[in-house]
PDB file of N, CA and C in Angstrom:
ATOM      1  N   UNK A   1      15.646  -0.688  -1.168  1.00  0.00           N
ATOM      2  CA  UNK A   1      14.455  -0.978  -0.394  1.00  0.00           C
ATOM      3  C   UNK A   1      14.832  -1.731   0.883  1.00  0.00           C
ATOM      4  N   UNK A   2      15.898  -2.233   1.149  1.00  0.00           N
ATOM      5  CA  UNK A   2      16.111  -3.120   1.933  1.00  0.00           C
ATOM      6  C   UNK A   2      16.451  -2.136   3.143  1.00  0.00           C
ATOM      7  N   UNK A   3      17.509  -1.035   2.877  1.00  0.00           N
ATOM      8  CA  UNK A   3      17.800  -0.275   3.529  1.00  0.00           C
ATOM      9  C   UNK A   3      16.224   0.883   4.428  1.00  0.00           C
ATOM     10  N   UNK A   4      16.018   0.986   3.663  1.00  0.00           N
ATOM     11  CA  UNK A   4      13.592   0.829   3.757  1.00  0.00           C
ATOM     12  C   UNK A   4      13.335  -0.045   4.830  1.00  0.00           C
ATOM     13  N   UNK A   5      13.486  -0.720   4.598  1.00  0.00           N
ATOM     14  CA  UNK A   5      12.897  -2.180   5.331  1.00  0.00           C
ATOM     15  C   UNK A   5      13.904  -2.051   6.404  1.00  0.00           C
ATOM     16  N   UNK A   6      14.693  -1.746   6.852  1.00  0.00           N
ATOM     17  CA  UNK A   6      15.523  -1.837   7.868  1.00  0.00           C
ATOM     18  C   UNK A   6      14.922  -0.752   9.547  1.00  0.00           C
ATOM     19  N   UNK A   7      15.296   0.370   8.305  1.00  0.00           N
ATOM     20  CA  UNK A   7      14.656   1.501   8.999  1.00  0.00           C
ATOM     21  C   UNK A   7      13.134   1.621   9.810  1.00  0.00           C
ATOM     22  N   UNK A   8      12.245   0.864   8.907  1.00  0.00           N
ATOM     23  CA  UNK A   8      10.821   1.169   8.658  1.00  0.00           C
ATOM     24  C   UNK A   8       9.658  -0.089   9.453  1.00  0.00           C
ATOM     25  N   UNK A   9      10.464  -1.035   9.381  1.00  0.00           N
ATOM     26  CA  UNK A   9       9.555  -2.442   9.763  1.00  0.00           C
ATOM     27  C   UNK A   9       9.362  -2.346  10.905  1.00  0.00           C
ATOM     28  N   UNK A  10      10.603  -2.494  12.034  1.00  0.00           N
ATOM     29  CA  UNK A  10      10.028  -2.554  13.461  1.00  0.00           C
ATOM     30  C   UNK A  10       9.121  -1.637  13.884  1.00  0.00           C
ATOM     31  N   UNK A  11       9.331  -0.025  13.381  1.00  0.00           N
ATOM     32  CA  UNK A  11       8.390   1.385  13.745  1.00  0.00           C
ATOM     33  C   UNK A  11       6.735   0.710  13.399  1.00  0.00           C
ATOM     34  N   UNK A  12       6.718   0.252  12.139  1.00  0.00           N
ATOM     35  CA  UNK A  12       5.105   0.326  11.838  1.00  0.00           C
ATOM     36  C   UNK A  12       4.922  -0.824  12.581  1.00  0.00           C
ATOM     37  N   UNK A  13       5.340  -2.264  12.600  1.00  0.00           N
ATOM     38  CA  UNK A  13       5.434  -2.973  13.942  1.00  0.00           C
ATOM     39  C   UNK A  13       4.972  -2.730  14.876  1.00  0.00           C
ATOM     40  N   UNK A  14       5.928  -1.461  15.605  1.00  0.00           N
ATOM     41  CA  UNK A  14       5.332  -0.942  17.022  1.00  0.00           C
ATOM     42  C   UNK A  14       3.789  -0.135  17.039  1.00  0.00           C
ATOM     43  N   UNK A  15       3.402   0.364  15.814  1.00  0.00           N
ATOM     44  CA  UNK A  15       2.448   1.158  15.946  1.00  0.00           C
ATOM     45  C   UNK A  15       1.120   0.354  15.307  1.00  0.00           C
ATOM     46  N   UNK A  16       1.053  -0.655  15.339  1.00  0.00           N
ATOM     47  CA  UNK A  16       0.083  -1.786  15.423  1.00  0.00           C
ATOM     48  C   UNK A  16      -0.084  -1.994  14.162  1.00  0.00           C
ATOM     49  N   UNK A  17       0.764  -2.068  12.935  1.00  0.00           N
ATOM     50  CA  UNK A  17       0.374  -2.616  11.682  1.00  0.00           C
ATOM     51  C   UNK A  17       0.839  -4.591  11.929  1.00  0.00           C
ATOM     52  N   UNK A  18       0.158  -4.882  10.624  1.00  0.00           N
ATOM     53  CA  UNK A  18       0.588  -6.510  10.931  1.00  0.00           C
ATOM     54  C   UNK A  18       1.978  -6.270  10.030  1.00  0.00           C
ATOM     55  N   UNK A  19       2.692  -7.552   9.521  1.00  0.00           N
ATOM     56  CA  UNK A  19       3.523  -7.927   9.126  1.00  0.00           C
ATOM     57  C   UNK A  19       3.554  -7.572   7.581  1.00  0.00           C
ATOM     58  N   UNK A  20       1.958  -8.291   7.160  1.00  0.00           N
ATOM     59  CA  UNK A  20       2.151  -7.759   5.534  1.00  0.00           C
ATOM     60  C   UNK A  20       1.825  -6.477   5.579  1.00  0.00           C
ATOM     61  N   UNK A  21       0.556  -5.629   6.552  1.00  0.00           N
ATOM     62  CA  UNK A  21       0.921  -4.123   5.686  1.00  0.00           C
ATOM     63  C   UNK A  21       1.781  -3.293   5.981  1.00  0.00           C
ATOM     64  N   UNK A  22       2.888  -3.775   6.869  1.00  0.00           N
ATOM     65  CA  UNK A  22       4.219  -3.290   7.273  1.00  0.00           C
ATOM     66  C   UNK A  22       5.149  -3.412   5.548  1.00  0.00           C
ATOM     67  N   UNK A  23       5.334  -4.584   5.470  1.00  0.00           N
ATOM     68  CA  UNK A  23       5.731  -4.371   3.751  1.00  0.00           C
ATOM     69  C   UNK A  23       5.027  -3.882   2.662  1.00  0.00           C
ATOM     70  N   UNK A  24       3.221  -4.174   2.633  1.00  0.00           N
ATOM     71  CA  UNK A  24       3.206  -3.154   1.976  1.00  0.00           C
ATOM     72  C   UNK A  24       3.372  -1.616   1.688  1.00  0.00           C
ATOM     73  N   UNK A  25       3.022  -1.278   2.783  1.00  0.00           N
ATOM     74  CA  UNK A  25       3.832   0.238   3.011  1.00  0.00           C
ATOM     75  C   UNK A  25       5.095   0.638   2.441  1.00  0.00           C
ATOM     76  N   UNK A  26       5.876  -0.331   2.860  1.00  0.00           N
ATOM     77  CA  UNK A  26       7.249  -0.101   2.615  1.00  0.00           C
ATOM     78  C   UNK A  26       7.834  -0.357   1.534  1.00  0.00           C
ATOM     79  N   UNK A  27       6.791  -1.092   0.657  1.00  0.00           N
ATOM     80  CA  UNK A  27       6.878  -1.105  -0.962  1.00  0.00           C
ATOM     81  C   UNK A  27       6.308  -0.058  -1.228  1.00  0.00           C
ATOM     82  N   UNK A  28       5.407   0.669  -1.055  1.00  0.00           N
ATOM     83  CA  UNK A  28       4.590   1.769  -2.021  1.00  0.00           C
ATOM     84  C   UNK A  28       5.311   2.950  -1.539  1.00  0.00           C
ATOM     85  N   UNK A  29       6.052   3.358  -0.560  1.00  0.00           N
ATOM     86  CA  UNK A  29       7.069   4.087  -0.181  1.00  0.00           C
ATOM     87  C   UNK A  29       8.127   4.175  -1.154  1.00  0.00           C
ATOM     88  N   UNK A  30       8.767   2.992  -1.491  1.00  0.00           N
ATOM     89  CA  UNK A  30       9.870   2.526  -1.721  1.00  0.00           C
ATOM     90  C   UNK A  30       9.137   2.869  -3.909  1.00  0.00           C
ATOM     91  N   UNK A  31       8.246   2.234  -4.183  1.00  0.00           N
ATOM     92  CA  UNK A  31       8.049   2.268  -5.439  1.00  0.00           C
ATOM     93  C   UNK A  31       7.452   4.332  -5.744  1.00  0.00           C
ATOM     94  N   UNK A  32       7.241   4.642  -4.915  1.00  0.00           N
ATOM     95  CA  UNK A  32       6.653   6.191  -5.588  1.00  0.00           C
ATOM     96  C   UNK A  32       8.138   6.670  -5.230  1.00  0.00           C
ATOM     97  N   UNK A  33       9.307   6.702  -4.239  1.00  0.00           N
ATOM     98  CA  UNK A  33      10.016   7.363  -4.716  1.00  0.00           C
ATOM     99  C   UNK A  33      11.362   7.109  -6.010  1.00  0.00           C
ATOM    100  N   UNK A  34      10.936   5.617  -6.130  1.00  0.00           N
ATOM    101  CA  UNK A  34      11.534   4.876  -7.698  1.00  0.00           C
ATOM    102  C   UNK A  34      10.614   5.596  -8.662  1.00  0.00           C
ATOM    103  N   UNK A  35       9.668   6.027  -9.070  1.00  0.00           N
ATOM    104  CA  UNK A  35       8.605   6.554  -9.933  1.00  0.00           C
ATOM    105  C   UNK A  35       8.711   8.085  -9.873  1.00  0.00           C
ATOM    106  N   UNK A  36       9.431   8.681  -8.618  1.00  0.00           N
ATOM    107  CA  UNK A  36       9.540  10.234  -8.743  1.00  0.00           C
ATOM    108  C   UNK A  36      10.890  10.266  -9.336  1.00  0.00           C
ATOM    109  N   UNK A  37      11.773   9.417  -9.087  1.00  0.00           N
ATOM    110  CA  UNK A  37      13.099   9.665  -9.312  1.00  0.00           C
ATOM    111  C   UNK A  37      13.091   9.823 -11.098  1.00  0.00           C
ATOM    112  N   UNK A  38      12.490   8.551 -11.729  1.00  0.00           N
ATOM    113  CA  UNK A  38      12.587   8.062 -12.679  1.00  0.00           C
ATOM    114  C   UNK A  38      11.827   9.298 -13.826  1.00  0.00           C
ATOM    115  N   UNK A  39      11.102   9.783 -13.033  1.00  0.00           N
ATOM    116  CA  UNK A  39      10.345  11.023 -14.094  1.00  0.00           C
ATOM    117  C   UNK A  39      11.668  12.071 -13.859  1.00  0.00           C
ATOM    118  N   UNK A  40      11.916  12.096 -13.149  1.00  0.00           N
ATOM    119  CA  UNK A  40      12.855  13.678 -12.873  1.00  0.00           C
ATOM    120  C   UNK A  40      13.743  13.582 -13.892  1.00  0.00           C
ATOM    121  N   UNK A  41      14.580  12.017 -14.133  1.00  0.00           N
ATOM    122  CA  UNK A  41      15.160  11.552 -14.974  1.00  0.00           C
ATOM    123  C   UNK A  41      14.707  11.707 -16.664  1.00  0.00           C
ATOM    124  N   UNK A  42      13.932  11.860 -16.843  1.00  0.00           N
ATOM    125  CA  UNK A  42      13.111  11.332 -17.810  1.00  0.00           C
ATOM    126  C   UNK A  42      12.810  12.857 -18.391  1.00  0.00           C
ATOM    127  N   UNK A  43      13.287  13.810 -17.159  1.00  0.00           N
ATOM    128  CA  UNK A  43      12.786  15.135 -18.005  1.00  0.00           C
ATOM    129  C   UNK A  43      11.265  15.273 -17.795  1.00  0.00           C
ATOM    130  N   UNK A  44       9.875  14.421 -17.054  1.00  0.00           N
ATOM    131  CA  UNK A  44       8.760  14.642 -17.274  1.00  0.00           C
ATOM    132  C   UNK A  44       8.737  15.864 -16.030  1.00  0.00           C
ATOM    133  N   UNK A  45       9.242  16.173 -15.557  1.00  0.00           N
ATOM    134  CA  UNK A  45       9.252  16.832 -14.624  1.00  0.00           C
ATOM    135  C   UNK A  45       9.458  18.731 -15.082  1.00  0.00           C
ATOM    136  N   UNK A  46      10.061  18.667 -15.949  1.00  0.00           N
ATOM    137  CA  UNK A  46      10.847  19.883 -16.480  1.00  0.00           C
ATOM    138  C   UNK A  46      12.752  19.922 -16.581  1.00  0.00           C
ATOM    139  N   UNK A  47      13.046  20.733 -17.008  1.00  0.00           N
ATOM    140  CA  UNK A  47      14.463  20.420 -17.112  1.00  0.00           C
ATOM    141  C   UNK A  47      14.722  20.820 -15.758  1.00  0.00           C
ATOM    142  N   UNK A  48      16.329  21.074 -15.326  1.00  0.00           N
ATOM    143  CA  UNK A  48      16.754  21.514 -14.327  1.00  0.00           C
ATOM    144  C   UNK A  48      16.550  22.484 -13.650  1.00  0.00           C
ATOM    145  N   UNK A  49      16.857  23.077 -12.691  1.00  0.00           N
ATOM    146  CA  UNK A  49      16.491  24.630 -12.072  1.00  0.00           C
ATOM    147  C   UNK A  49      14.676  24.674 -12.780  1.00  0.00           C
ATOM    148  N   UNK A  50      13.739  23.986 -13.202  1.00  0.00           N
ATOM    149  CA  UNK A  50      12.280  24.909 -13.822  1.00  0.00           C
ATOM    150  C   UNK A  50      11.874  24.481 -12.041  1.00  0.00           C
ATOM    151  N   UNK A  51      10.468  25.153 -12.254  1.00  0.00           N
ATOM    152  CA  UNK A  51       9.478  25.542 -11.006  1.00  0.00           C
ATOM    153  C   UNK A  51       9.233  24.525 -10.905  1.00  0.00           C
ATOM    154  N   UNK A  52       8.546  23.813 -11.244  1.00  0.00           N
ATOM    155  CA  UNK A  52       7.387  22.946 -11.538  1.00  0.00           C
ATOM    156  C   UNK A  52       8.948  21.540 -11.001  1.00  0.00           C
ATOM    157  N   UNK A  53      10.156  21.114 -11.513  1.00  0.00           N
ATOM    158  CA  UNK A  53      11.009  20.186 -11.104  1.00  0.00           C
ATOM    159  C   UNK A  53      11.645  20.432  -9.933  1.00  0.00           C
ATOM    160  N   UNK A  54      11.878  21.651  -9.657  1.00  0.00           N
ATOM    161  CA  UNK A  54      12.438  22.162  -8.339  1.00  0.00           C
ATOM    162  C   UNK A  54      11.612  22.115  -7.072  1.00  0.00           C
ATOM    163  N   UNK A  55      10.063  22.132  -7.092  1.00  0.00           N
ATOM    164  CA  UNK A  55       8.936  21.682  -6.190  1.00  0.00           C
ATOM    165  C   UNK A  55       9.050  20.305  -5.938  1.00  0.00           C
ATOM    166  N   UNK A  56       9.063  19.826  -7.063  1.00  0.00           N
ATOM    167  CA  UNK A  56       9.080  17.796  -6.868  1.00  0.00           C
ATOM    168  C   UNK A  56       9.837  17.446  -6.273  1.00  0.00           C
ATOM    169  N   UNK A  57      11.366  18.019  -6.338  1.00  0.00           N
ATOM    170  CA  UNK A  57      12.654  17.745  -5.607  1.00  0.00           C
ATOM    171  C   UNK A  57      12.913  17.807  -4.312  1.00  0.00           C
ATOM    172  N   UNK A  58      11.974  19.440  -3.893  1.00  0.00           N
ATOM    173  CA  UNK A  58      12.260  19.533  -2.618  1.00  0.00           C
ATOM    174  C   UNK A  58      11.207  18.997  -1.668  1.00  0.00           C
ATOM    175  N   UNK A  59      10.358  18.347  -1.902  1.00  0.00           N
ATOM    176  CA  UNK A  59       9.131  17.898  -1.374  1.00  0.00           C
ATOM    177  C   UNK A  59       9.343  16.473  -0.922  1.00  0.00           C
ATOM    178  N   UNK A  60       9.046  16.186   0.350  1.00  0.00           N
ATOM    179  CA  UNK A  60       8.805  14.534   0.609  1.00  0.00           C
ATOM    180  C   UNK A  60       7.782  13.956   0.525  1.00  0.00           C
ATOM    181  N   UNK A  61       7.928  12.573  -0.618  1.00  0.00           N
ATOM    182  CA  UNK A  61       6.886  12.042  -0.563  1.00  0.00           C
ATOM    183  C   UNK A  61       5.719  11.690   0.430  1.00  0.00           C
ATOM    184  N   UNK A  62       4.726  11.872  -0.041  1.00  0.00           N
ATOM    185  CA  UNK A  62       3.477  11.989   1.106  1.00  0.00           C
ATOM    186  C   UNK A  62       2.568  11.527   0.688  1.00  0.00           C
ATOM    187  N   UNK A  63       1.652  11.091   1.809  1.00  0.00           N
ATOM    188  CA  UNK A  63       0.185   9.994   0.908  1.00  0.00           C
ATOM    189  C   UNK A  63      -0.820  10.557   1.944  1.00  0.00           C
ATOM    190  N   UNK A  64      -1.497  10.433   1.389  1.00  0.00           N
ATOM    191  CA  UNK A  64      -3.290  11.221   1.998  1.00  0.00           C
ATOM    192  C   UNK A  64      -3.464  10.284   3.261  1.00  0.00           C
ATOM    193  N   UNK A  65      -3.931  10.945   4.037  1.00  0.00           N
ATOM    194  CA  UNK A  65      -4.140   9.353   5.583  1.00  0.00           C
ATOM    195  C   UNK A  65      -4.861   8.280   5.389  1.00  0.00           C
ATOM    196  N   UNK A  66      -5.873   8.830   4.638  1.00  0.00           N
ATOM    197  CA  UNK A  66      -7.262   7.583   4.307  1.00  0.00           C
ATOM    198  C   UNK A  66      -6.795   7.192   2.945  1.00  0.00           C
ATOM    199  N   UNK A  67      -5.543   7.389   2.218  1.00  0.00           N
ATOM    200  CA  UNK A  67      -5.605   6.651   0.560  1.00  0.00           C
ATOM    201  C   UNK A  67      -6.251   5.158   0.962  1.00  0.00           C
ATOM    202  N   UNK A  68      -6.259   4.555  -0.784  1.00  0.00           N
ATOM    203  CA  UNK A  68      -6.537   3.344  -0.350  1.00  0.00           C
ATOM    204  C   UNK A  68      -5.076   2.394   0.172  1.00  0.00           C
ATOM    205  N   UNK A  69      -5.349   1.595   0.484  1.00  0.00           N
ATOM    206  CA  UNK A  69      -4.461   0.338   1.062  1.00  0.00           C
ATOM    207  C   UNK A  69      -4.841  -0.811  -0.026  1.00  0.00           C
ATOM    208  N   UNK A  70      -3.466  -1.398  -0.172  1.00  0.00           N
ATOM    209  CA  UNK A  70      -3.087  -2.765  -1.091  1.00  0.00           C
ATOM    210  C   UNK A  70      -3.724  -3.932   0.044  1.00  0.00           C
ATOM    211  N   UNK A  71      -4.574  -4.553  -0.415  1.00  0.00           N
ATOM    212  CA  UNK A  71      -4.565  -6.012   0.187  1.00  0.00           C
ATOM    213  C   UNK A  71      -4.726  -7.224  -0.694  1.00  0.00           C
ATOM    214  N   UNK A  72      -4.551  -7.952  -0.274  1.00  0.00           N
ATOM    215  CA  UNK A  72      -3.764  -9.410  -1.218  1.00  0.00           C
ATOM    216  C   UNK A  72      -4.747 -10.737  -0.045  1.00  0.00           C
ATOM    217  N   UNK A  73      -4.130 -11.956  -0.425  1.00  0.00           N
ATOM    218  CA  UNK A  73      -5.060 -13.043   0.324  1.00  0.00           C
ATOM    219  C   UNK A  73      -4.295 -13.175   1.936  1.00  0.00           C
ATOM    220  N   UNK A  74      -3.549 -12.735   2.039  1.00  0.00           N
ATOM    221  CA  UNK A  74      -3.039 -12.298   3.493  1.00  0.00           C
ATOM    222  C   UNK A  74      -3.617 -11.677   4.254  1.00  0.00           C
ATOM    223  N   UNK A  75      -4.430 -10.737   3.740  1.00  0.00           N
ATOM    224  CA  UNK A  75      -5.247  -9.604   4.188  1.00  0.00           C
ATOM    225  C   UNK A  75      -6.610  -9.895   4.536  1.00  0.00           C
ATOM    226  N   UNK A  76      -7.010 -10.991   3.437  1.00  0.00           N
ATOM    227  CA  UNK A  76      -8.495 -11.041   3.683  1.00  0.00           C
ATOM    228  C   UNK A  76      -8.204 -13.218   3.825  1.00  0.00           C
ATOM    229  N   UNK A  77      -9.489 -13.063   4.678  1.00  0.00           N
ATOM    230  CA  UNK A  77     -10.002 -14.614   4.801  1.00  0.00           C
ATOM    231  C   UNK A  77     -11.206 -14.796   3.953  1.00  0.00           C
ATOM    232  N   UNK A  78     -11.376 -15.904   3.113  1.00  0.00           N
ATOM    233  CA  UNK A  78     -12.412 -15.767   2.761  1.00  0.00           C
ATOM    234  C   UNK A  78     -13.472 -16.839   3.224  1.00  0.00           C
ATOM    235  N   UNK A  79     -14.658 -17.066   3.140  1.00  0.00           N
ATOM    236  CA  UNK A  79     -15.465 -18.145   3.554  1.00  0.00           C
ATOM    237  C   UNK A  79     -16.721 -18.077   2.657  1.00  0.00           C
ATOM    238  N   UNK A  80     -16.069 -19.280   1.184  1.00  0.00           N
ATOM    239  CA  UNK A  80     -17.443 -19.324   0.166  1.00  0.00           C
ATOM    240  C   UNK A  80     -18.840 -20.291   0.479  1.00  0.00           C
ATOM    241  N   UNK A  81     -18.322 -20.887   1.621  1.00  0.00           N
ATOM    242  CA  UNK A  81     -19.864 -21.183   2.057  1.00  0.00           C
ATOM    243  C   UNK A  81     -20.774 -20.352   2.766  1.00  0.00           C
ATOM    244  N   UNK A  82     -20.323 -19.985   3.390  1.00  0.00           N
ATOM    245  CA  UNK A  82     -21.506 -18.733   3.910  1.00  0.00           C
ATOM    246  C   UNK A  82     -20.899 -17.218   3.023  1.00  0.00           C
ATOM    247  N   UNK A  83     -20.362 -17.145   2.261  1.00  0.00           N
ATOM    248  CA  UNK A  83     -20.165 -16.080   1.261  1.00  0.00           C
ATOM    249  C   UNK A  83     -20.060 -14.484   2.040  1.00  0.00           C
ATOM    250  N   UNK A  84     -19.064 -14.978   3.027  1.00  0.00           N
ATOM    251  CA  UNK A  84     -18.749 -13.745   3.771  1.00  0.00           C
ATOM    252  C   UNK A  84     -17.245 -13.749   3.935  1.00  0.00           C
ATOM    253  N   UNK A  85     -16.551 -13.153   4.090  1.00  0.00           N
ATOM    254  CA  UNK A  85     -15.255 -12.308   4.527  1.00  0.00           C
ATOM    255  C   UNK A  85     -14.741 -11.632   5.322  1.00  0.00           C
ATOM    256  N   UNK A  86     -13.051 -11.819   5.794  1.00  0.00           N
ATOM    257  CA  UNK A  86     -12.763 -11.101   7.006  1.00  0.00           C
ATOM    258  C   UNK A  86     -11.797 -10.269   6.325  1.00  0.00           C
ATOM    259  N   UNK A  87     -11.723  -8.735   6.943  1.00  0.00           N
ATOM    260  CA  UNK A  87     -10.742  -8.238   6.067  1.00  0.00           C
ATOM    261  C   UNK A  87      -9.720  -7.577   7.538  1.00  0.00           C
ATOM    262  N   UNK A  88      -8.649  -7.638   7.473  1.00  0.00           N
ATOM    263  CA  UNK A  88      -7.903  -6.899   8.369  1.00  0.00           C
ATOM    264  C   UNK A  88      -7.905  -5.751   8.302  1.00  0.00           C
ATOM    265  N   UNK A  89      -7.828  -4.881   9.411  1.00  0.00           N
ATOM    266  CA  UNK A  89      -7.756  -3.416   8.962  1.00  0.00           C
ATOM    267  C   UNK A  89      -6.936  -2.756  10.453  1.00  0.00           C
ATOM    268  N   UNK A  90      -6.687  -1.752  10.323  1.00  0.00           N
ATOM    269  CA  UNK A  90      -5.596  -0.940  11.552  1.00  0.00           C
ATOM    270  C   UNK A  90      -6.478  -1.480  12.484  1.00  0.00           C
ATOM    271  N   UNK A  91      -7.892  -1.252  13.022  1.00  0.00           N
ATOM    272  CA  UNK A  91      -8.715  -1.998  14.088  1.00  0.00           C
ATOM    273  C   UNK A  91      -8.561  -3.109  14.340  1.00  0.00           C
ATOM    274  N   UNK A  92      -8.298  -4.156  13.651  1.00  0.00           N
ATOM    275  CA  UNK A  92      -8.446  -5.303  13.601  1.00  0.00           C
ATOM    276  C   UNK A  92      -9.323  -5.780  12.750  1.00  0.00           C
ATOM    277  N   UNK A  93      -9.608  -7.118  12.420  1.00  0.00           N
ATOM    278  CA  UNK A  93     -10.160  -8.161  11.718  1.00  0.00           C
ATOM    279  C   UNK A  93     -11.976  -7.217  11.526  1.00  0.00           C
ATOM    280  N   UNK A  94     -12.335  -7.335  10.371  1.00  0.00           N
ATOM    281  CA  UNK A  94     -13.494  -7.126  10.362  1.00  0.00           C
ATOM    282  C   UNK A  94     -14.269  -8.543   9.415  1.00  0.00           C
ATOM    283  N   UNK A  95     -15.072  -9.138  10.811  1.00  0.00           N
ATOM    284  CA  UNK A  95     -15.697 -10.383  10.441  1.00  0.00           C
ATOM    285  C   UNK A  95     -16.756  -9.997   9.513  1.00  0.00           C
ATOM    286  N   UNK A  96     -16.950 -11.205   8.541  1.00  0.00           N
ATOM    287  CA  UNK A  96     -18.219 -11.392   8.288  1.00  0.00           C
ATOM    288  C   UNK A  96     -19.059 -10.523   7.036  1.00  0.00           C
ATOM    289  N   UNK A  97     -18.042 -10.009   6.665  1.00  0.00           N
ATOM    290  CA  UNK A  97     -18.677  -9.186   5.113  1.00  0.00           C
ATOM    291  C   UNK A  97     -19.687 -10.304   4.215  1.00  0.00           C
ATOM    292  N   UNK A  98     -20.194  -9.362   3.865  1.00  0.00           N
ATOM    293  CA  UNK A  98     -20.919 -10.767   3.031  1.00  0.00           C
ATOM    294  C   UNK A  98     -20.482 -10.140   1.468  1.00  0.00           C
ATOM    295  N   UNK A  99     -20.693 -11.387   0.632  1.00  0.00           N
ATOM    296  CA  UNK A  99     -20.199 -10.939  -0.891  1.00  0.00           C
ATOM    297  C   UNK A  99     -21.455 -11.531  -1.628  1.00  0.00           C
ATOM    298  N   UNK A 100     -21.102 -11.309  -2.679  1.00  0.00           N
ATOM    299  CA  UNK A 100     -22.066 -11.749  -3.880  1.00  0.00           C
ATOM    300  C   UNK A 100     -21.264 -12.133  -5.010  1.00  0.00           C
ATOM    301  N   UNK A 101     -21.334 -13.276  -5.841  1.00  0.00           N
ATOM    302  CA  UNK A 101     -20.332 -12.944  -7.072  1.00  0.00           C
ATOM    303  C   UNK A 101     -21.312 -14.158  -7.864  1.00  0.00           C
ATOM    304  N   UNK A 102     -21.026 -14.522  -8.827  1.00  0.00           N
ATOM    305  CA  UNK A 102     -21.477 -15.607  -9.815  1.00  0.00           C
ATOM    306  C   UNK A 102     -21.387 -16.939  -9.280  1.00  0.00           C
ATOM    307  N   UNK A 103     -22.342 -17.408  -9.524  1.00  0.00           N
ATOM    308  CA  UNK A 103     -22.090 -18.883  -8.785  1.00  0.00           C
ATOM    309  C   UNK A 103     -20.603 -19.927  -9.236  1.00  0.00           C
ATOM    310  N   UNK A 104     -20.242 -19.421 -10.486  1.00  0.00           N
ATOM    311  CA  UNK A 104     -19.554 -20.533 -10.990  1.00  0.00           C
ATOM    312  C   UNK A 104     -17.856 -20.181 -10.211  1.00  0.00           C
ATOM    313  N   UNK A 105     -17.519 -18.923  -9.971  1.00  0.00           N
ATOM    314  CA  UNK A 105     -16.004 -18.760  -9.550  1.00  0.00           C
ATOM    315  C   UNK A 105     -16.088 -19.530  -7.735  1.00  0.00           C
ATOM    316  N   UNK A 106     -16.966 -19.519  -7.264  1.00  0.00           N
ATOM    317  CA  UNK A 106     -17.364 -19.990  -5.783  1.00  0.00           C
ATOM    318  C   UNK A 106     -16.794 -21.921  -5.784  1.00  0.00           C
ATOM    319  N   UNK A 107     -16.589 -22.125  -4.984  1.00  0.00           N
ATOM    320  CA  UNK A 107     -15.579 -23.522  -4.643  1.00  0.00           C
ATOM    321  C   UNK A 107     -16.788 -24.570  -4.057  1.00  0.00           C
ATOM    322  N   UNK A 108     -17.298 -25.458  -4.947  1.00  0.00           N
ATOM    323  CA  UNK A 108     -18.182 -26.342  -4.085  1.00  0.00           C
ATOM    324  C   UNK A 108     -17.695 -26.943  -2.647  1.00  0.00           C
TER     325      UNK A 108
END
C-alpha cells in the first residue's frame, strides 16, 4: 500500500480531494485488490484457466463514480447545539445539515 500511496496521493491531491479522502481512496483501492487477490487464492473464483477466474484476472479494479464514500470525524464537523453538520464533499464543505437523534447521545 505504501507503494499506493506513493504513486496515488499527490494525483488525487492535484485533482481537489482533501488529505483524508486521498487515503481513503487509497485504502479501498488498496483493500479490494487484497480481497480480489485473496479469493483467486482461495479458489472462490474458479480453478485456473475457468471463465468466470480468467475475467477477474484480466479486469482492473473499478468502482462506480457515484459509489458511496467512507467518512469518519475528519470528514464531518459536528455542532450538537444547534444539531446541524458540515460534511465535506468534492464541492466543498456542505454547512449546516440538520440531524435528529435521541436526546441522551447529544453533549450538554
Amino acid at each position: 500500500m505504501r507503494e499506493l500511496r506513493k504513486r496515488c496521493y499527490g494525483e488525487l491531491k492535484t485533482r481537489g480531494f482533501g488529505a483524508q479522502a486521498a487515503q481513503h481512496i487509497i485504502k479501498r483501492v488498496a483493500d479490494a485488490c487484497t480481497t480480489l487477490r485473496a479469493n483467486i487464492k482461495a479458489g472462490n473464483l474458479g480453478p485456473e484457466h475457468s471463465k468466470r477466474r480468467s475475467k477477474a484476472e484480466s479486469k482492473r479494479v473499478v468502482f462506480r463514480p457515484h459509489a458511496a464514500h467512507t467518512f469518519d470525524d475528519r470528514s464531518l464537523s459536528w455542532n450538537y447545539d444547534t444539531r446541524t453538520v458540515s460534511v465535506w464533499t468534492l464541492d466543498g464543505r456542505v454547512k449546516n445539515v440538520r440531524f435528529t437523534c435521541m436526546p441522551d447521545p447529544v453533549p450538554a
